[in-house]
Protein backbone atom coordinates (compact mmCIF):
# COMPACT_ATOMS: atom_id res chain seq x y z
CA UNK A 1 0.00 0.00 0.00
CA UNK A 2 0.95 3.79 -0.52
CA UNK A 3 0.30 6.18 1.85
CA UNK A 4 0.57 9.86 0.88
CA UNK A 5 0.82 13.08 3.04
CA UNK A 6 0.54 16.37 1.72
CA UNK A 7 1.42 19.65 3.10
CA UNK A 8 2.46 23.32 2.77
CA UNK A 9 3.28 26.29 5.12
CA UNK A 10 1.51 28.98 5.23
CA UNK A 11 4.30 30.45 6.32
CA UNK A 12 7.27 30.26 3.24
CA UNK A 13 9.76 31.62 5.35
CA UNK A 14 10.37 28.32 7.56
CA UNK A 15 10.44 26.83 4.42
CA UNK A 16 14.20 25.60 4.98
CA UNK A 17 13.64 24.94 8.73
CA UNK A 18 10.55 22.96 7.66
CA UNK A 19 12.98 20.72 5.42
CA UNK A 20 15.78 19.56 7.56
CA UNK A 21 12.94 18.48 10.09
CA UNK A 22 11.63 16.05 7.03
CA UNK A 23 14.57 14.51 6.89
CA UNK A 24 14.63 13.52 9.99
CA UNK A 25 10.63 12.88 9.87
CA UNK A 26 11.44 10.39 7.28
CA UNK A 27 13.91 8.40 8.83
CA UNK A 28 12.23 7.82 12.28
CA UNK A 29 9.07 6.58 9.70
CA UNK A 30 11.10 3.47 8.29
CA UNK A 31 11.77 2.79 11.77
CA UNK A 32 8.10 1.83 12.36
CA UNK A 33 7.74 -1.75 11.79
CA UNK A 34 5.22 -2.13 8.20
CA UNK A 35 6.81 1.05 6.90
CA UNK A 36 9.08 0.48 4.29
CA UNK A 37 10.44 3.29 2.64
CA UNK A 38 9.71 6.92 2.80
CA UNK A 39 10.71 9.90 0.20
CA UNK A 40 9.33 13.25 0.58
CA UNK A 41 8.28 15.40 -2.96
CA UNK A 42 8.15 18.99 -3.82
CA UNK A 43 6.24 20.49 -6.54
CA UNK A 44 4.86 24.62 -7.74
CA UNK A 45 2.15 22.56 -10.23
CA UNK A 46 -1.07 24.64 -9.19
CA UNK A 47 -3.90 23.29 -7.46
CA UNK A 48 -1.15 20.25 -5.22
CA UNK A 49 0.25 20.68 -2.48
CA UNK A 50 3.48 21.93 -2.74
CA UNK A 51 4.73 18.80 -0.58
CA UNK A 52 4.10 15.46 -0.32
CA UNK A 53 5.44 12.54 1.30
CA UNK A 54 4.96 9.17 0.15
CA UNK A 55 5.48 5.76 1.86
CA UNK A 56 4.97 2.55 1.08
CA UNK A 57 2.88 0.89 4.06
CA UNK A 58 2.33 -3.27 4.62
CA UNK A 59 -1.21 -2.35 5.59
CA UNK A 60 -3.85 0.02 7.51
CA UNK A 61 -3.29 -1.55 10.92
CA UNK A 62 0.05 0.15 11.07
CA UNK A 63 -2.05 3.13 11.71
CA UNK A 64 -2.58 1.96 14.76
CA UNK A 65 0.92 1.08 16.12
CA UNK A 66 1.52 3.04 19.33
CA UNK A 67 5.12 3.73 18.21
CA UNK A 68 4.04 5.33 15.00
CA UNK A 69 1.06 6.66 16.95
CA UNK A 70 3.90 8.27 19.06
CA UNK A 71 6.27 9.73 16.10
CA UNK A 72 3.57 10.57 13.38
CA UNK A 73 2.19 14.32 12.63
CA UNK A 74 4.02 17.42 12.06
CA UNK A 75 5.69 17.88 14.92
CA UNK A 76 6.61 21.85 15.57
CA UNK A 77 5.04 22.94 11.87
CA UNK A 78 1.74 21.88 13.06
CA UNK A 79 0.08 24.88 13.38
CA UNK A 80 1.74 25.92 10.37
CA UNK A 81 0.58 23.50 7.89
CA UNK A 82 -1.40 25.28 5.54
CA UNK A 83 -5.22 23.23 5.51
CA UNK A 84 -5.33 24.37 1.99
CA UNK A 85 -3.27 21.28 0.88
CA UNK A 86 -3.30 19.00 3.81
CA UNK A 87 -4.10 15.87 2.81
CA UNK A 88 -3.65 12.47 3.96
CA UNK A 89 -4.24 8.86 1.54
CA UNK A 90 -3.74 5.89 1.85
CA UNK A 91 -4.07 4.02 -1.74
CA UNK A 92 -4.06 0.56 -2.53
CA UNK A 93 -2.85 -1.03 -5.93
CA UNK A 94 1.45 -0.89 -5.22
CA UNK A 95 3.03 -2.52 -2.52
CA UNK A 96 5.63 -0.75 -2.67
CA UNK A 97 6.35 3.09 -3.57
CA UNK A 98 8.42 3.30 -6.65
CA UNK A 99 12.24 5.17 -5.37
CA UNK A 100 12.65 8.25 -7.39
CA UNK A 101 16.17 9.21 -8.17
CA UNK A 102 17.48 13.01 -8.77
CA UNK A 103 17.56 12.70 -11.97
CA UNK A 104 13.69 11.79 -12.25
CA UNK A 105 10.32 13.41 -11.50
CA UNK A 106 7.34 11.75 -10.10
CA UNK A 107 4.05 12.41 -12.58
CA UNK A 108 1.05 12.13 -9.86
CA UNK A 109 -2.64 12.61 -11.68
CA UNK A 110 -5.72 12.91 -9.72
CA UNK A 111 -8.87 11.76 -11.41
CA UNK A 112 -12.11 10.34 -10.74
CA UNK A 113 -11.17 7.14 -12.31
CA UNK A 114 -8.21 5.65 -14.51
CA UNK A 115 -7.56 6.93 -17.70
CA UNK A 116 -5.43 5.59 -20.06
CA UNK A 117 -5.26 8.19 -22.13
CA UNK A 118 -1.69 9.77 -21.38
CA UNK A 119 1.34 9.01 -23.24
CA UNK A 120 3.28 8.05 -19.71
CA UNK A 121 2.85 4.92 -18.35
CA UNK A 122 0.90 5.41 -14.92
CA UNK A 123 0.43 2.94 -11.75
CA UNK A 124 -3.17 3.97 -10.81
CA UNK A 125 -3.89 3.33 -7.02
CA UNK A 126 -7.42 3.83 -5.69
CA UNK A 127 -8.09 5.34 -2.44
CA UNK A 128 -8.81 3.05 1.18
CA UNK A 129 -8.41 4.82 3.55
CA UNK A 130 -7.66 8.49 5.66
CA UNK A 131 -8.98 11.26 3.82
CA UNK A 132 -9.71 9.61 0.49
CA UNK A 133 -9.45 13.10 -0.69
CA UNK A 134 -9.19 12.11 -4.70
CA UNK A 135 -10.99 8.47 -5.72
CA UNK A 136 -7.83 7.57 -7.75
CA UNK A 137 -4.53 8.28 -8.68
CA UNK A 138 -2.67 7.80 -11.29
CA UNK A 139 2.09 7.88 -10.41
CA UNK A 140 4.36 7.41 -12.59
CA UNK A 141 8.23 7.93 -12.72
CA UNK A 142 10.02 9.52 -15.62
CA UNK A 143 13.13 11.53 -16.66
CA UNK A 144 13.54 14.70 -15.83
CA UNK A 145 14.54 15.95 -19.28
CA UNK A 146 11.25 14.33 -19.99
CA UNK A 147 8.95 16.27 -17.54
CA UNK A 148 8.44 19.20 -20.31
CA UNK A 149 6.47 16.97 -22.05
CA UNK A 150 3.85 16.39 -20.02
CA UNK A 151 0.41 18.23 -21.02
CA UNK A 152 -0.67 20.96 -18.45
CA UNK A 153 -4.02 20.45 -19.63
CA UNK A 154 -4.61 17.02 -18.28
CA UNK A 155 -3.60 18.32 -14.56
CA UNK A 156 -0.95 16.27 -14.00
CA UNK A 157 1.73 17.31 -11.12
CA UNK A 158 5.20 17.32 -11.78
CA UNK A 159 6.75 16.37 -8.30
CA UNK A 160 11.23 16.66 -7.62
CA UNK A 161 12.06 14.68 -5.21
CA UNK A 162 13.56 16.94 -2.05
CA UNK A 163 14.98 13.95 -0.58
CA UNK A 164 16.55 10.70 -1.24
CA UNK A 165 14.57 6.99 -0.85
């Protein structure tokens, strides 16, 4: 399973403050047993939040772990999150959350329901759980070189990755 957390500040000016605590965010989360990997995602495609974090999870019961009960949130940013683009998903269709390198981006398409009517070659996920804010949606990893390619039309985001798998 993925689970997806999205976020902003409403606040840019902790912006930098707000990163090196992800860093850290992310590596306590692999240390919660059924979290496997965890890469955090920026993005200025409008109408996304301009962060997400993306995990791959062995199911919804780890939800319910005290330990990640314990370690999950936002720590000090919490009352800076901006509600605009807090969202929270957990999808079900990957097991695991494909690792995006530097050198990539990571194509994310909310839609009602798959299409397969892109040129890109999506992994489309449907929503289980949390805030089910978006039915379905659609990842897929591609160049970066390639990224200029993609249709703004459609909606799709165009995510960097802001940290490493």
């Amino acid at each position: 399973m993925i689970f997806t957390s999205q976020s902003g500040l409403i606040d840019p000016g902790r912006n930098a403050d707000w990163d090196v605590w992800y860093v850290e965010h992310l590596r306590i989360m692999v240390s919660v047993k059924g979290i496997e990997s965890a890469q955090r995602f920026k993005t200025t495609t409008p109408g996304y939040s301009p962060s997400l974090a993306m995990y791959s999870m062995e199911s919804a019961a780890v939800f319910d772990d005290p330990y990640y009960l314990s370690i999950r949130g936002l720590g000090e940013f919490r009352e800076l999150v901006d509600t605009r683009y807090y969202r929270r998903n957990l999808f079900a269709g990957l097991d695991l959350a494909p690792a995006v390198g530097p050198e990539q981006v990571l194509l994310v398409w909310d839609v009602p329901a798959p299409r397969h009517d892109s040129a890109f070659d999506f992994a489309w996920l449907e929503a289980v759980a949390v805030d089910k804010s978006t039915p379905f949606r659609g990842i897929a990893v591609i160049a970066a070189h390639e990224s200029g390619s993609v249709p703004d039309a459609l909606g799709i985001a165009r995510y960097i990755p802001a940290t490493g798998v």
